[in-house]
C-alpha atoms as a PDB file:
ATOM      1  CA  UNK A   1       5.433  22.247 -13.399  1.00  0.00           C
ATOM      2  CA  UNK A   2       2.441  24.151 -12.095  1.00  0.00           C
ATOM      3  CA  UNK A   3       3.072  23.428  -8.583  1.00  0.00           C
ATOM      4  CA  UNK A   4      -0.701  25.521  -7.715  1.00  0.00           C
ATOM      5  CA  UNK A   5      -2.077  22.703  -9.147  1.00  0.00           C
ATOM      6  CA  UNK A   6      -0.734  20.444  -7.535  1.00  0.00           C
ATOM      7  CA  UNK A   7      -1.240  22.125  -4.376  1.00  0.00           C
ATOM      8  CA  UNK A   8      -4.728  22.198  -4.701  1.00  0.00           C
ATOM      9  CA  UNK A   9      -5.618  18.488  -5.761  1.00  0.00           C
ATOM     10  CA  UNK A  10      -3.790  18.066  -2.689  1.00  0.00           C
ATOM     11  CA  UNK A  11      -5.177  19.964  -0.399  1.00  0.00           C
ATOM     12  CA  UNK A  12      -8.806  19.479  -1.557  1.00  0.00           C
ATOM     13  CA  UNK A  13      -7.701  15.374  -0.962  1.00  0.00           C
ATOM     14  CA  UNK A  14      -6.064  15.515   2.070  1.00  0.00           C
ATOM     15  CA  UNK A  15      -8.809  17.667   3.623  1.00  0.00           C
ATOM     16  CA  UNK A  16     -11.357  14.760   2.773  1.00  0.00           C
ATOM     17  CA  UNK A  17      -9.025  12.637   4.892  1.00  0.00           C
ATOM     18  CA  UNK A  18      -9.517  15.189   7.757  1.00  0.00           C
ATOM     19  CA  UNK A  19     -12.876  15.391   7.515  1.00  0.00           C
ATOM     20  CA  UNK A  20     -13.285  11.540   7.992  1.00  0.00           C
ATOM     21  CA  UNK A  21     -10.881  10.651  10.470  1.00  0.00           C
ATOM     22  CA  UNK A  22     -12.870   8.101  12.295  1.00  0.00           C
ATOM     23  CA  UNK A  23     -13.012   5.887   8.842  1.00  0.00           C
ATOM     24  CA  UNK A  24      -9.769   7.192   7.203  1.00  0.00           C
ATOM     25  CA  UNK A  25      -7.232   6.798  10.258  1.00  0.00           C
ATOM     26  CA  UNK A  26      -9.028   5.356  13.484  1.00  0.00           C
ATOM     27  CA  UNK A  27     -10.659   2.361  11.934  1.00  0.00           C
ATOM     28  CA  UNK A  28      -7.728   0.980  10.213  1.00  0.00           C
ATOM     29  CA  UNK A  29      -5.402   1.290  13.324  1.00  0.00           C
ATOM     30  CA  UNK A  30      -8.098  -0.367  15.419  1.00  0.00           C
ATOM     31  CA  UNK A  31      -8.320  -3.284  12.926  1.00  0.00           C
ATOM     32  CA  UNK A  32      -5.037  -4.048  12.450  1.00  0.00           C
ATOM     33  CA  UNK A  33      -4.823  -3.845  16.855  1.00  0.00           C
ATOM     34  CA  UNK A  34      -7.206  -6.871  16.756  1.00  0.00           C
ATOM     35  CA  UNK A  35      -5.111  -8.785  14.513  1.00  0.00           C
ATOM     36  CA  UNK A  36      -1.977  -8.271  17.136  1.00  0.00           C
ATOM     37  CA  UNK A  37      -4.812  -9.285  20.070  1.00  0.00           C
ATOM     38  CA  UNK A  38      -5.807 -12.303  18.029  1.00  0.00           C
ATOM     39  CA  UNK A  39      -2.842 -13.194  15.806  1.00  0.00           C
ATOM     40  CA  UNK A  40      -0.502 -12.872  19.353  1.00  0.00           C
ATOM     41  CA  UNK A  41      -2.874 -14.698  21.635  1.00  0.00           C
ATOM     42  CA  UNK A  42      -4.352 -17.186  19.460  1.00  0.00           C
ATOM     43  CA  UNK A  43      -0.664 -18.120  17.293  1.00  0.00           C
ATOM     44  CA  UNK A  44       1.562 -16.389  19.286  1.00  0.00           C
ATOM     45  CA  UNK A  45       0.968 -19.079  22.340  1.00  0.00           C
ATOM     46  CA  UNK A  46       2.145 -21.663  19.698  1.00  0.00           C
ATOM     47  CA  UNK A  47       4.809 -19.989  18.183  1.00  0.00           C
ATOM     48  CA  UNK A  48       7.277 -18.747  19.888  1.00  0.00           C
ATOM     49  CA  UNK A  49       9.663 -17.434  17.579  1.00  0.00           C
ATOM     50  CA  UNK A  50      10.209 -17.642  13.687  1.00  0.00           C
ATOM     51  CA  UNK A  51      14.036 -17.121  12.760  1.00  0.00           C
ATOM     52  CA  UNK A  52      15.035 -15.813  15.677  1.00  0.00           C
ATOM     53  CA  UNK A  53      12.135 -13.251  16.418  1.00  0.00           C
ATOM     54  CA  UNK A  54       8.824 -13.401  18.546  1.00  0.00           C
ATOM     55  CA  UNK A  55       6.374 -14.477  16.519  1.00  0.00           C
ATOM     56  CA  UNK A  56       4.583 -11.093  17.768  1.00  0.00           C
ATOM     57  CA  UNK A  57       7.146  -9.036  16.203  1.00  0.00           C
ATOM     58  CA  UNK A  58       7.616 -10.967  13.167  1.00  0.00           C
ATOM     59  CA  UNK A  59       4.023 -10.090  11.873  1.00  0.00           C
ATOM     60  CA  UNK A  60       4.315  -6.342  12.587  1.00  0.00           C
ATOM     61  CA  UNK A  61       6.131  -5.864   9.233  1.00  0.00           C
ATOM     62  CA  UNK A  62       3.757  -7.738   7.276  1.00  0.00           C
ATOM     63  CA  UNK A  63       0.694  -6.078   8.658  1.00  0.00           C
ATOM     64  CA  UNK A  64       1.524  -2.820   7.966  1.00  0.00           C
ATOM     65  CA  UNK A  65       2.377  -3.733   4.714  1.00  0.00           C
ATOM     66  CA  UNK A  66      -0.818  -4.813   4.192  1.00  0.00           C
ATOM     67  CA  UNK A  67      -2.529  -1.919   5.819  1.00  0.00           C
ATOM     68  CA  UNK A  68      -0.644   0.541   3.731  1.00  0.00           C
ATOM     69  CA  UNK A  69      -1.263  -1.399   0.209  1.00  0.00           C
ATOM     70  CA  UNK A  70      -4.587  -1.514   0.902  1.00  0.00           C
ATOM     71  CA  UNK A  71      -5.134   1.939   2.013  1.00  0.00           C
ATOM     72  CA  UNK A  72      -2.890   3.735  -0.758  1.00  0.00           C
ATOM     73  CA  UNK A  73      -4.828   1.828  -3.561  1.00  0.00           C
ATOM     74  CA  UNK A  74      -8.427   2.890  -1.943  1.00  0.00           C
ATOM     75  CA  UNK A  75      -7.859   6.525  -1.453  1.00  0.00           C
ATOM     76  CA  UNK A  76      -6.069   6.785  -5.016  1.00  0.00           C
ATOM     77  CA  UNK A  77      -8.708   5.149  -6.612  1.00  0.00           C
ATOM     78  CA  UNK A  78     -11.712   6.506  -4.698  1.00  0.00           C
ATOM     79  CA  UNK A  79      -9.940   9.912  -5.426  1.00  0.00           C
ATOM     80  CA  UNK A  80     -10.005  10.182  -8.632  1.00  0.00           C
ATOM     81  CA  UNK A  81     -13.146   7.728  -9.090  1.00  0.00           C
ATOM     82  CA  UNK A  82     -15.372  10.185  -7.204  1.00  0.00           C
ATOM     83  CA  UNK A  83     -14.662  13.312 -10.090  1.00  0.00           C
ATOM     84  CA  UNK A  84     -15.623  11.006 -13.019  1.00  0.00           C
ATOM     85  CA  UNK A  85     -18.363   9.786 -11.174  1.00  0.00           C
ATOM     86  CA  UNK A  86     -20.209  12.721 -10.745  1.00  0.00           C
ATOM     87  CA  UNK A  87     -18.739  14.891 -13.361  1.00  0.00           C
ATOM     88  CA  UNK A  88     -15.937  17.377 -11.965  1.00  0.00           C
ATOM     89  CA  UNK A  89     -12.827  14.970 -13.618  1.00  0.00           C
ATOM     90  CA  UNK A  90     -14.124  16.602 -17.201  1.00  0.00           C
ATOM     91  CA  UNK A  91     -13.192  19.910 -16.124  1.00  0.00           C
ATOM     92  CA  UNK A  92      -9.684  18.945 -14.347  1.00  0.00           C
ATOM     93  CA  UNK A  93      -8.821  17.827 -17.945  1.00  0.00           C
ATOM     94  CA  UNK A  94     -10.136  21.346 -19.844  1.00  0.00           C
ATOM     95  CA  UNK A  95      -7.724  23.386 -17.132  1.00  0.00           C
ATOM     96  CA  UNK A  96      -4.514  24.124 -18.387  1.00  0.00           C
ATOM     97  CA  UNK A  97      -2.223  21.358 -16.486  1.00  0.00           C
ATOM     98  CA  UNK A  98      -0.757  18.257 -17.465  1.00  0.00           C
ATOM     99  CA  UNK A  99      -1.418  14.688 -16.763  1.00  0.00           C
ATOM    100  CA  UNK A 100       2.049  14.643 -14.574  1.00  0.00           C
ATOM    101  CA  UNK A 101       0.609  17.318 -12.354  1.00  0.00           C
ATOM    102  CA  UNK A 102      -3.303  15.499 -11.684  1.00  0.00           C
ATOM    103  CA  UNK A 103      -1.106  12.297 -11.095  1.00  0.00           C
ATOM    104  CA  UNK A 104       0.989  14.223  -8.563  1.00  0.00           C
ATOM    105  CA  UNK A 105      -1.731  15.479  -6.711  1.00  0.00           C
ATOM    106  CA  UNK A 106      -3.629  12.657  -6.247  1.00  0.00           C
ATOM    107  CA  UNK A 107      -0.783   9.912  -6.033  1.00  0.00           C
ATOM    108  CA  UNK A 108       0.941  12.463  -3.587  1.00  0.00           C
ATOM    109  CA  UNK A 109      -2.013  12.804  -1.000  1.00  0.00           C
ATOM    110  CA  UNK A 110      -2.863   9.301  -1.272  1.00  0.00           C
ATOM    111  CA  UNK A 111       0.616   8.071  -0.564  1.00  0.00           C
ATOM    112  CA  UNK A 112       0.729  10.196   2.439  1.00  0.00           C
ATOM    113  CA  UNK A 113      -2.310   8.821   4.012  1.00  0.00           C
ATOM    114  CA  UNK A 114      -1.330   5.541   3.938  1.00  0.00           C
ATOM    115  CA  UNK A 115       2.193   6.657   5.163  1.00  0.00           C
ATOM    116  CA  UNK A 116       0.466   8.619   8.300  1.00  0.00           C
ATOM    117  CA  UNK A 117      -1.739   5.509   8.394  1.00  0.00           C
ATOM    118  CA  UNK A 118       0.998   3.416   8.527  1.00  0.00           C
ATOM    119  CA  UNK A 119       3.286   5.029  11.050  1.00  0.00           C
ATOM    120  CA  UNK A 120       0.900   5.094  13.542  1.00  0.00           C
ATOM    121  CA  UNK A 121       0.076   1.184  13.307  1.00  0.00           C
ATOM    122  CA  UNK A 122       3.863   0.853  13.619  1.00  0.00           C
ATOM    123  CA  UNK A 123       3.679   3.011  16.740  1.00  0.00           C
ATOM    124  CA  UNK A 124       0.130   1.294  18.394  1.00  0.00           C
ATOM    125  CA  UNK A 125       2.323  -2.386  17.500  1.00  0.00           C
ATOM    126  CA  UNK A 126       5.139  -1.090  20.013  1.00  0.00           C
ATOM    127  CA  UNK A 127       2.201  -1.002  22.735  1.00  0.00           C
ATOM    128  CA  UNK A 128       1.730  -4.795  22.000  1.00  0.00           C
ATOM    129  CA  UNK A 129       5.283  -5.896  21.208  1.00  0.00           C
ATOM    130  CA  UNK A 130       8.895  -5.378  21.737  1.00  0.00           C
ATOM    131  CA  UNK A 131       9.799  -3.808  18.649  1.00  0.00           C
ATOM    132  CA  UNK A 132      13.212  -2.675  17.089  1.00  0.00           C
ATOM    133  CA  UNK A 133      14.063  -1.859  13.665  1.00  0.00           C
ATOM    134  CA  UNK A 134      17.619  -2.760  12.904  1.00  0.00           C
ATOM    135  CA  UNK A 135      17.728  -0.323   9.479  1.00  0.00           C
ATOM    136  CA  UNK A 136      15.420   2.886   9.779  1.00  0.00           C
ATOM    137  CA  UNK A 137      16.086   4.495   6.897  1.00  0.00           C
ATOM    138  CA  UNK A 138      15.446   1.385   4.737  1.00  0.00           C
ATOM    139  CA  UNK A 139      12.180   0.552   6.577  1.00  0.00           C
ATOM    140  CA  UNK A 140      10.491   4.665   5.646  1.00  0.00           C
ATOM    141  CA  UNK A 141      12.270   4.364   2.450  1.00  0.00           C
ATOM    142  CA  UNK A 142      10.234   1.292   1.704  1.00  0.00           C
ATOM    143  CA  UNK A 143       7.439   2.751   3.486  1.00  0.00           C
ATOM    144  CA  UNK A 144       7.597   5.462   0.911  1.00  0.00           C
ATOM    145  CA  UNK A 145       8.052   3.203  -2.143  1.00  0.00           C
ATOM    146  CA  UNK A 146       5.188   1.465  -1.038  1.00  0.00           C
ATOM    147  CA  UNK A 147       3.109   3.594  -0.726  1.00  0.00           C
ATOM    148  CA  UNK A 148       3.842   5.451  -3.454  1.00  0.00           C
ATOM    149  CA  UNK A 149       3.619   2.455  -5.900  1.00  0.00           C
ATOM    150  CA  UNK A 150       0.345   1.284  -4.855  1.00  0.00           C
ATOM    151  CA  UNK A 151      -1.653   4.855  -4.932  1.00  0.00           C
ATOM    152  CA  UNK A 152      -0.301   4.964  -8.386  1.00  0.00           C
ATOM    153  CA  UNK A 153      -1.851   1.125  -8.734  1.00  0.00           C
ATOM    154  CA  UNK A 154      -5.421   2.848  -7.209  1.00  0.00           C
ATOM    155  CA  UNK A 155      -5.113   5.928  -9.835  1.00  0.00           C
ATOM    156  CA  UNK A 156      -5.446   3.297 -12.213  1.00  0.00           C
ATOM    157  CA  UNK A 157      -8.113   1.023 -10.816  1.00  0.00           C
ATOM    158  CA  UNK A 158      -9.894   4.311 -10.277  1.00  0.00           C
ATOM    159  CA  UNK A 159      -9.382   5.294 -14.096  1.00  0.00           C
ATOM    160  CA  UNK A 160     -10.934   1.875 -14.909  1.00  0.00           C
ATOM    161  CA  UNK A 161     -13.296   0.929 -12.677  1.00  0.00           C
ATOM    162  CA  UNK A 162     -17.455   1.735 -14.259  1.00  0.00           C
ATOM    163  CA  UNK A 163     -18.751   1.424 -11.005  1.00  0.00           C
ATOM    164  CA  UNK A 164     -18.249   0.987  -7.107  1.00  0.00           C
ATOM    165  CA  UNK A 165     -18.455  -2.535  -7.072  1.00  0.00           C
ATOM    166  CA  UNK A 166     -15.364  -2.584  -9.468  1.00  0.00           C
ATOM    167  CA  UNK A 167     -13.617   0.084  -7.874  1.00  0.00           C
ATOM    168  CA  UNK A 168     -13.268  -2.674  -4.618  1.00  0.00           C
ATOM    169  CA  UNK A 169     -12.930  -5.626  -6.753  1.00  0.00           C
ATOM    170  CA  UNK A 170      -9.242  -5.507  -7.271  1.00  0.00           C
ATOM    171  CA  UNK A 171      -8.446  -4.452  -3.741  1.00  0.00           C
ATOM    172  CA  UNK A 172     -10.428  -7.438  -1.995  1.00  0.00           C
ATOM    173  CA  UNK A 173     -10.234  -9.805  -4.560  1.00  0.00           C
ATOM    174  CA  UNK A 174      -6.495 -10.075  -5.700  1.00  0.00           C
ATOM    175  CA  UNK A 175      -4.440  -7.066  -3.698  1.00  0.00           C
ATOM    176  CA  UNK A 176      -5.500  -8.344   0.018  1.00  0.00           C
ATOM    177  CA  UNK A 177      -5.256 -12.460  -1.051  1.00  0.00           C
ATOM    178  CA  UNK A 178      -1.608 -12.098  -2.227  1.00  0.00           C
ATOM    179  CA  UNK A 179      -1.103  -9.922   0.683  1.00  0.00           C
ATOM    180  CA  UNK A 180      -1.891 -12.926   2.731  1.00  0.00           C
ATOM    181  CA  UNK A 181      -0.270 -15.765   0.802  1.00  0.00           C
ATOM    182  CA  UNK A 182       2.715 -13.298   0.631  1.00  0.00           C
ATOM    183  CA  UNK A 183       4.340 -14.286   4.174  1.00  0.00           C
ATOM    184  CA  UNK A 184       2.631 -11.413   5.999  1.00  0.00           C
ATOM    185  CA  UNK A 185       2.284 -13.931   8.962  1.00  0.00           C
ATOM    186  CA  UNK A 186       4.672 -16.504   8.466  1.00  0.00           C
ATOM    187  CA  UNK A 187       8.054 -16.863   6.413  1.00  0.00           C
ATOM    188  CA  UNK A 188       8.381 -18.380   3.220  1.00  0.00           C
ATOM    189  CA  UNK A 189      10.806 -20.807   4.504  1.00  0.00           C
ATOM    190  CA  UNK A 190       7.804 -22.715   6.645  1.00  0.00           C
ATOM    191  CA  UNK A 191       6.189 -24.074   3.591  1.00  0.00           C
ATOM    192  CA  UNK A 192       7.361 -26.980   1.870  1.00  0.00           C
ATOM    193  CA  UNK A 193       9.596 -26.873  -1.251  1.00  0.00           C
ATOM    194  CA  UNK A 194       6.887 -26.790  -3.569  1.00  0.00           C
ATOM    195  CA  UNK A 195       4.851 -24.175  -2.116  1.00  0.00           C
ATOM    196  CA  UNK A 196       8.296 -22.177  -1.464  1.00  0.00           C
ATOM    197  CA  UNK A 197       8.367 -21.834  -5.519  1.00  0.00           C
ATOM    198  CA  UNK A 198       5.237 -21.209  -6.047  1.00  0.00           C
ATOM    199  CA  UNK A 199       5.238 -18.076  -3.478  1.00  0.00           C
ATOM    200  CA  UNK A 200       7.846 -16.275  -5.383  1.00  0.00           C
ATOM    201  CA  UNK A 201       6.019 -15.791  -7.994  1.00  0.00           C
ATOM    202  CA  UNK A 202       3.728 -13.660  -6.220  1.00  0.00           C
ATOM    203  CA  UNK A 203       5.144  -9.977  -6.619  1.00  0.00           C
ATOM    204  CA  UNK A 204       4.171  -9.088  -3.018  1.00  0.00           C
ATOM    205  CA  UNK A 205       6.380 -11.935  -1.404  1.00  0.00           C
ATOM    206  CA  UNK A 206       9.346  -9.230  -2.087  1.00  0.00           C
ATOM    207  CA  UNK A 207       7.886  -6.226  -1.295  1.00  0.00           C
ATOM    208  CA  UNK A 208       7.427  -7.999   2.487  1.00  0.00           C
ATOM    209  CA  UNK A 209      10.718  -9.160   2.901  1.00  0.00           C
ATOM    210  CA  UNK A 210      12.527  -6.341   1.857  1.00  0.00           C
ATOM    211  CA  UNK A 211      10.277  -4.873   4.111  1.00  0.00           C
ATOM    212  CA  UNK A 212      10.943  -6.910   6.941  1.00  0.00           C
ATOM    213  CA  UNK A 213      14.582  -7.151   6.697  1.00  0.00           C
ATOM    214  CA  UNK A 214      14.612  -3.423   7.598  1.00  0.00           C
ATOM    215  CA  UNK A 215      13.014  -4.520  10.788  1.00  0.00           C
ATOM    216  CA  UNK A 216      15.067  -7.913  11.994  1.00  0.00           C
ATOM    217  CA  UNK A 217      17.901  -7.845   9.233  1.00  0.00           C
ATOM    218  CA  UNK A 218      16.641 -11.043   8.101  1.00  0.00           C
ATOM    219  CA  UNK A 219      14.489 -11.731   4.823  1.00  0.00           C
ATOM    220  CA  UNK A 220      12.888 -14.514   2.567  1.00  0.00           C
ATOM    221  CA  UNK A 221      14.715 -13.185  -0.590  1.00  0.00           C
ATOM    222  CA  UNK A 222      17.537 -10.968  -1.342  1.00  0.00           C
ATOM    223  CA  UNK A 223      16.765  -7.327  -0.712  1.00  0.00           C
ATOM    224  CA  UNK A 224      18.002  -6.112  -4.001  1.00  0.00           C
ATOM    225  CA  UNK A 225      15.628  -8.602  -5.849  1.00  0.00           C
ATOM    226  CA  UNK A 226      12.997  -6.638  -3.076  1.00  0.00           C
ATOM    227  CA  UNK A 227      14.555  -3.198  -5.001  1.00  0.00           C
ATOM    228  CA  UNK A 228      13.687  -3.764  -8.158  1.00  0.00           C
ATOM    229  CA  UNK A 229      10.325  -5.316  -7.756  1.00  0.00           C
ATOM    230  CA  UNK A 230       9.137  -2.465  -6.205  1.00  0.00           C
ATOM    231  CA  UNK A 231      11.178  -0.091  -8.653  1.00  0.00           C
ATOM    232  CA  UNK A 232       9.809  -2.928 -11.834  1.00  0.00           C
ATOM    233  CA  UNK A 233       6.553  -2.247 -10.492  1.00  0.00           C
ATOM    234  CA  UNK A 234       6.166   1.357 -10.172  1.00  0.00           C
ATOM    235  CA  UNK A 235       7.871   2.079 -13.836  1.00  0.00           C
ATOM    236  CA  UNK A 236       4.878  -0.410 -15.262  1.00  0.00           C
ATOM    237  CA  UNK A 237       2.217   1.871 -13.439  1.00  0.00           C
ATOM    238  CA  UNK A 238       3.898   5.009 -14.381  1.00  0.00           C
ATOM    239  CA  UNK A 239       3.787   3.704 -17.834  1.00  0.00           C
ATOM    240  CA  UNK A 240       0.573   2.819 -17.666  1.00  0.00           C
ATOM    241  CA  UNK A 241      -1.050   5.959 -16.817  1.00  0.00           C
ATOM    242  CA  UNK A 242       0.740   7.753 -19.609  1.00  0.00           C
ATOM    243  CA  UNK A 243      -0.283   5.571 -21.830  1.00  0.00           C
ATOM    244  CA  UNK A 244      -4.024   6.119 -20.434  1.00  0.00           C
ATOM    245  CA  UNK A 245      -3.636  10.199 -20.536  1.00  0.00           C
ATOM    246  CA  UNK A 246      -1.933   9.693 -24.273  1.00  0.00           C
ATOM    247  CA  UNK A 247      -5.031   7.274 -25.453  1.00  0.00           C
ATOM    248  CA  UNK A 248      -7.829   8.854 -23.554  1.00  0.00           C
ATOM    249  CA  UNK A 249      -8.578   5.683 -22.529  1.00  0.00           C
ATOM    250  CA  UNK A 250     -11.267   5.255 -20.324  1.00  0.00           C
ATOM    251  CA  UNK A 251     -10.865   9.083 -19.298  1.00  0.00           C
ATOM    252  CA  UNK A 252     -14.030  10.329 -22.024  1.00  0.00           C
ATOM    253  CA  UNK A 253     -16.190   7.630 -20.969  1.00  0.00           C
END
């Protein structure tokens, strides 16, 4: 493993996330703030608790899910996007390092924006609610997972993607949708029987409850059916991108 490598496609990333902080990191966190303003004044009034937990603190788990899904698939993909685009991705693939160590690099640094992005809306929600998280090391190892999962998701999208308008069509268009119908601001067990079965057959319903029963100890589904779709999921992407880097496929284009 040429670890220098890695080191540098993660360096030169992560010091494009420093350089624009105010879009990168500020924006986001002031976003998802307005949801808690809105979500708690506007809802919250009418809700008053949903299994057992203000309704203000139910829908922390759920948006930083969605914060961190969409921010781990937009720096991965923008990442390694921006090198085909204007020509630098050719020579990454003359050096002498392996597809493991490019996925590394740019998985790795954006996985750990949307994990610093991501920890810090958890800590701006404790200004706005009473927040306690009954298993810690569950909640950052999902965190992690998470995060992990979906840059690897953006690598591909960015492998794919012809154009700018493609490289957001995924994100906005399916991602963010099945964020939403995926009990980021309500529980499953609200909605009528039918609707109940249709929602768990979207892939993010698990990845918010397993989430959220770090938080409260409660969940929509069992959090070993939460394990392996996360663990499912990240084994097809991994698989995915080696079958890209063994084909060549869309990488000569």
């Amino acid at each position: 493993m040429n670890w220098r490598a890695i080191r540098a496609i993660y360096q030169f990333e992560m010091s494009r996330f420093y350089r624009t902080l105010t879009q990168s990191l500020i924006s986001p966190v002031i976003s998802t703030s307005l949801y808690f303003v809105v979500f708690g004044a506007a809802i919250g009034s009418r809700i008053q608790e949903v299994e057992g937990v203000s309704y203000g603190a139910f829908i922390v788990p759920g948006l930083v899910m969605l914060s961190v899904m969409t921010q781990s698939i937009s720096s991965a993909g923008f990442g390694i996007y921006f090198p085909k685009f204007i020509g630098t991705f050719y020579e990454l693939l003359s050096a002498p390092i392996s597809f493991l160590e490019i996925v590394v690099g740019y998985v790795g640094a954006a996985a750990t924006k949307a994990l610093i992005i991501g920890v810090l809306i958890l800590i701006t929600s404790m200004f706005f609610v009473d927040l306690s998280i009954v298993h810690p090391i569950a909640m950052l190892a999902f965190l992690v997972l998470t995060c992990l999962s979906f840059a690897l998701l953006g690598f591909i999208i960015g492998i794919w993607a012809r154009s700018f308008e493609q490289l957001q069509m995924i994100p906005l268009l399916v991602v963010t949708p099945l964020v939403f119908l995926g009990g980021s601001f309500y529980s499953i067990s609200m909605l009528p029987p039918f609707w109940q079965g249709i929602s768990f057959f979207n892939p993010v319903v698990y990845l918010i409850s397993g989430f959220r029963w770090s938080f409260f100890g409660t969940s929509d589904v069992p959090v070993g059916f939460s394990l392996l779709a996360i663990a499912g999921f990240t084994a097809l992407c991994l698989g995915v991108i080696w079958w890209i880097f063994r084909t060549g496929w869309r990488l000569r284009d």
